[in-house]
C-alpha atoms as a PDB file:
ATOM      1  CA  UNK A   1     -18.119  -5.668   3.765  1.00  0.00           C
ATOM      2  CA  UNK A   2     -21.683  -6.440   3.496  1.00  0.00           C
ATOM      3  CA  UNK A   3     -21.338  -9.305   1.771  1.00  0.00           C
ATOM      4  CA  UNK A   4     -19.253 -10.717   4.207  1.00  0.00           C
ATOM      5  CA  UNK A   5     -21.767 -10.249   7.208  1.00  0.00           C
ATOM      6  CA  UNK A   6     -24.317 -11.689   4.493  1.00  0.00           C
ATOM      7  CA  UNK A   7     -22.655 -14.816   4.059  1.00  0.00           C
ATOM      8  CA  UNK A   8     -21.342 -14.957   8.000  1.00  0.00           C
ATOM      9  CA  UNK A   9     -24.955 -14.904   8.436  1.00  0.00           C
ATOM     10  CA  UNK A  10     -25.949 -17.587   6.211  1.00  0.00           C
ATOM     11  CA  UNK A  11     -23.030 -19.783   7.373  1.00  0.00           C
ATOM     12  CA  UNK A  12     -24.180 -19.335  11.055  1.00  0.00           C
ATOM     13  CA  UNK A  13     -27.585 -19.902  10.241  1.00  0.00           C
ATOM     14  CA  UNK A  14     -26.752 -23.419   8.225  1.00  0.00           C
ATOM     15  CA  UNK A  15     -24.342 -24.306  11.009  1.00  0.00           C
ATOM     16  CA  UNK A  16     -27.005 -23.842  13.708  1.00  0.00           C
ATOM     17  CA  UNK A  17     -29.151 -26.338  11.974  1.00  0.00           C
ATOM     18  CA  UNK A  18     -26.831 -28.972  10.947  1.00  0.00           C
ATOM     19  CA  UNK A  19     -25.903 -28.940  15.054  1.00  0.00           C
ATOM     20  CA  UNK A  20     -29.371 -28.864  16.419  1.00  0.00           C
ATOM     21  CA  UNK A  21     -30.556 -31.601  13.730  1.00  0.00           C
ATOM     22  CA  UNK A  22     -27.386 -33.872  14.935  1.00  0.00           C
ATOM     23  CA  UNK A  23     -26.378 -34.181  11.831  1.00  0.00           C
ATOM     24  CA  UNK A  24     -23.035 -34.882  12.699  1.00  0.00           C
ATOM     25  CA  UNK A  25     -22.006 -38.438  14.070  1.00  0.00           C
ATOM     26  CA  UNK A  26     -20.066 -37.961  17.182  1.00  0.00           C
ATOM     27  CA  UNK A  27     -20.886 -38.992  20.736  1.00  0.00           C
ATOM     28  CA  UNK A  28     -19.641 -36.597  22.088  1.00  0.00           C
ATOM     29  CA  UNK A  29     -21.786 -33.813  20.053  1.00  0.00           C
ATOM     30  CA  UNK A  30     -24.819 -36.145  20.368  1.00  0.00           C
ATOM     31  CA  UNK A  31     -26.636 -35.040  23.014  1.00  0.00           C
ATOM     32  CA  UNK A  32     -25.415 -31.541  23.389  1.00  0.00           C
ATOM     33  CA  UNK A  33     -27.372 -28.051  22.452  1.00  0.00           C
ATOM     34  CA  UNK A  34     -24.213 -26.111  20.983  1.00  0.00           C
ATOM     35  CA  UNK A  35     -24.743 -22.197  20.203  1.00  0.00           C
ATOM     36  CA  UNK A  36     -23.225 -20.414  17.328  1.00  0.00           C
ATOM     37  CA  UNK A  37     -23.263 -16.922  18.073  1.00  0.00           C
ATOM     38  CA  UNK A  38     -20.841 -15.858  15.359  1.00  0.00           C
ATOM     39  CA  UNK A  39     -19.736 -16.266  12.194  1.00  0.00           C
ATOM     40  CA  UNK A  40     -16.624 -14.290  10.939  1.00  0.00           C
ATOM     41  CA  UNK A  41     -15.759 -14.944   6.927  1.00  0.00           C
ATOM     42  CA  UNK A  42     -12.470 -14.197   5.630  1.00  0.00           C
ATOM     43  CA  UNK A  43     -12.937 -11.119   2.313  1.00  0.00           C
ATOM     44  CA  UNK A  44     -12.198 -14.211  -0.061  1.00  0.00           C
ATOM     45  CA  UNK A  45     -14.810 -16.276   1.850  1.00  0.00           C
ATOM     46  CA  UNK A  46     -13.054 -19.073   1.787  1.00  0.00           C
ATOM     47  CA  UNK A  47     -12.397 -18.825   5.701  1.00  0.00           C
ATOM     48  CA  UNK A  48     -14.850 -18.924   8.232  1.00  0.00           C
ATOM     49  CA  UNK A  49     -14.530 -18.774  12.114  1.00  0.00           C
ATOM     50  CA  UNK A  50     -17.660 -20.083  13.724  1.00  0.00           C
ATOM     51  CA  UNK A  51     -17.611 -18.597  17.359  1.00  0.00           C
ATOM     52  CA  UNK A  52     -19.861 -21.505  19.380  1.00  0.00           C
ATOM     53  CA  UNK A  53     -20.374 -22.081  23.242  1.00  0.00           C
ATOM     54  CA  UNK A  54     -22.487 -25.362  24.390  1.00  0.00           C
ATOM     55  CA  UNK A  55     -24.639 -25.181  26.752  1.00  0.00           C
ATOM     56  CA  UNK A  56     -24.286 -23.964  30.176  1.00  0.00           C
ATOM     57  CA  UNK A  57     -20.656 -23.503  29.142  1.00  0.00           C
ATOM     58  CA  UNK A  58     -19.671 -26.724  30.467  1.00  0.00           C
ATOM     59  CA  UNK A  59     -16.817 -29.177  28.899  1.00  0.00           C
ATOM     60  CA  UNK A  60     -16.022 -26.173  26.189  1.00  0.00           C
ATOM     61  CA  UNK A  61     -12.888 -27.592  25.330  1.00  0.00           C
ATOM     62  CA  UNK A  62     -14.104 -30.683  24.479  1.00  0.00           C
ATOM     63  CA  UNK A  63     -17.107 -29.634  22.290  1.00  0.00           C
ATOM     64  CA  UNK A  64     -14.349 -27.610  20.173  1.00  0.00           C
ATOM     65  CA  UNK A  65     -12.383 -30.448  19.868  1.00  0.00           C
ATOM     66  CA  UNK A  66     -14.955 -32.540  18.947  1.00  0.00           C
ATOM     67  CA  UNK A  67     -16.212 -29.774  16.197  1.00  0.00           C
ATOM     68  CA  UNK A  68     -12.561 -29.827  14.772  1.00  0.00           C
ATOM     69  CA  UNK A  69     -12.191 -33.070  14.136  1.00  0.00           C
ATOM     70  CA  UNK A  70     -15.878 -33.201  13.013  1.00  0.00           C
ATOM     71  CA  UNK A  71     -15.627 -30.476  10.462  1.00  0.00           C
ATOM     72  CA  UNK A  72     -14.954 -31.776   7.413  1.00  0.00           C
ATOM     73  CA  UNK A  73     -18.699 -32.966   7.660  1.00  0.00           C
ATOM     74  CA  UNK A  74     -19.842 -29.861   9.274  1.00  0.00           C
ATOM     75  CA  UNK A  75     -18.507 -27.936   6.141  1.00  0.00           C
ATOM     76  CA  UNK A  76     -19.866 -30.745   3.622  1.00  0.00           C
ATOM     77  CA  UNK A  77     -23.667 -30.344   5.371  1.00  0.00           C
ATOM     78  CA  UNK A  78     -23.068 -26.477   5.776  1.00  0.00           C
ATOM     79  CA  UNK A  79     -22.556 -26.266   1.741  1.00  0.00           C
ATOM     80  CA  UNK A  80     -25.605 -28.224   1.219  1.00  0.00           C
ATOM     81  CA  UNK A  81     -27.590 -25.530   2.690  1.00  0.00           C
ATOM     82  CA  UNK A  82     -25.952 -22.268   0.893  1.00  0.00           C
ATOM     83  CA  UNK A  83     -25.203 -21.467  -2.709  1.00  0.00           C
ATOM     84  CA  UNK A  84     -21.632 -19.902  -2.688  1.00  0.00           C
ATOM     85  CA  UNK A  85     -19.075 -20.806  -5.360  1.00  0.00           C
ATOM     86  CA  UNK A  86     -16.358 -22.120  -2.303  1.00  0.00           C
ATOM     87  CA  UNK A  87     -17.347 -23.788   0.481  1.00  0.00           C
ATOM     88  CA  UNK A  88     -15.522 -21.542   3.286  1.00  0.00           C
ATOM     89  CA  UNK A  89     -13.011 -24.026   5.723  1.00  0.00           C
ATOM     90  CA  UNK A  90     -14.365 -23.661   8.871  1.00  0.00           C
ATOM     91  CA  UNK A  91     -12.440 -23.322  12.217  1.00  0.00           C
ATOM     92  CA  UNK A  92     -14.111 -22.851  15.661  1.00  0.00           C
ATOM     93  CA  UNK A  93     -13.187 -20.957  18.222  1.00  0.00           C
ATOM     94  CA  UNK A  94     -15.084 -20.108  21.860  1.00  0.00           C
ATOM     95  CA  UNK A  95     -17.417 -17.306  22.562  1.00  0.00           C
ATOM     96  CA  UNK A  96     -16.120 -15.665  25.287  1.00  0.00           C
ATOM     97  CA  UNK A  97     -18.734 -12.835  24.485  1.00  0.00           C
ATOM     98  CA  UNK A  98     -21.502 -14.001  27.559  1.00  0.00           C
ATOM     99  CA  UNK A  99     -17.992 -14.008  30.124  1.00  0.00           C
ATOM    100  CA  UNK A 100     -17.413 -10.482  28.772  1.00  0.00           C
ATOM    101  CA  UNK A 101     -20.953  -9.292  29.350  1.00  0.00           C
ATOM    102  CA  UNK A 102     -20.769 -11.042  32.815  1.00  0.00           C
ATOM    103  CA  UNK A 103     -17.298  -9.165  34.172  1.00  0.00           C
ATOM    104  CA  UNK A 104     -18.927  -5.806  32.688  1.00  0.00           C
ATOM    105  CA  UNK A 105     -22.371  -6.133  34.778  1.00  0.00           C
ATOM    106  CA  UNK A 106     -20.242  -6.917  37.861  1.00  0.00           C
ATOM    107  CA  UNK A 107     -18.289  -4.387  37.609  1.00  0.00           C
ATOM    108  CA  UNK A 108     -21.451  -1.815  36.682  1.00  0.00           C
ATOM    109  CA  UNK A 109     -22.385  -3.632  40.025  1.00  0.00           C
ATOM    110  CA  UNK A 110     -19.816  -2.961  42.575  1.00  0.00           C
ATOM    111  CA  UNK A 111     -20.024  -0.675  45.291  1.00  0.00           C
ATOM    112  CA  UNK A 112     -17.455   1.958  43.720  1.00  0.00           C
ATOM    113  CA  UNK A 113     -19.637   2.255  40.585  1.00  0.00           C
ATOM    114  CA  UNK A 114     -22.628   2.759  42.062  1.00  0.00           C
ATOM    115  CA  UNK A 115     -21.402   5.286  44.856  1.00  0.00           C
ATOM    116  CA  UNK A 116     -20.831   7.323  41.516  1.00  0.00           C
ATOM    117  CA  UNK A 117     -23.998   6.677  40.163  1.00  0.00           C
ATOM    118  CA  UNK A 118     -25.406   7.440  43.391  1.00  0.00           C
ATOM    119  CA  UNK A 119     -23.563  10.816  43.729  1.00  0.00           C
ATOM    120  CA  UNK A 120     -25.199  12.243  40.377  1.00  0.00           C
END
């Protein structure tokens, strides 16, 4: 619903900032540029999947470790920032949107594809 991709948008927004602040007290997040590129809320909005890739998308798996265990505090600075009745539990999960984008522009690329863009 709308509302949903209104406060997906606000979450993502509030969780970008809280990251690139370094709000959050972890080495391992410390020195680390993290992107959020999604936010998906649940219809009761008490669920939210924050889709996030650091980086360079180097040592993924342990960024989303390190936002797990970390986000207890992410949620507590994320409902600072927004005025919602709950404060959504937040999971993470990698963007594997960019790796998508990259196997679709090879393939547009190969020589079979563009012998048939060729022949037009």
């Amino acid at each position: 619903t709308q509302r949903q991709l209104r406060v997906a948008e606000v979450i993502r927004r509030a969780l970008s900032d809280t990251l690139a602040r370094g709000d959050v007290h972890d080495d391992e997040l410390a020195h680390v540029s993290i992107t959020v590129s999604e936010v998906r809320v649940s219809p009761d909005l008490k669920h939210a999947v924050a889709f996030v890739l650091p980086l360079g998308g180097l040592n993924t798996e342990g960024v989303l470790k390190a936002l797990t265990r970390n986000r207890h505090e992410l949620r507590r600075e994320v409902t600072k920032q927004i005025d919602l009745r709950f404060s959504p539990e937040l999971t993470f999960q990698p963007d594997t949107s960019f790796d998508n984008m990259d196997r679709t522009r090879a393939l547009l690329d190969s020589p079979a594809v563009r012998r048939d863009l060729d022949a037009d």
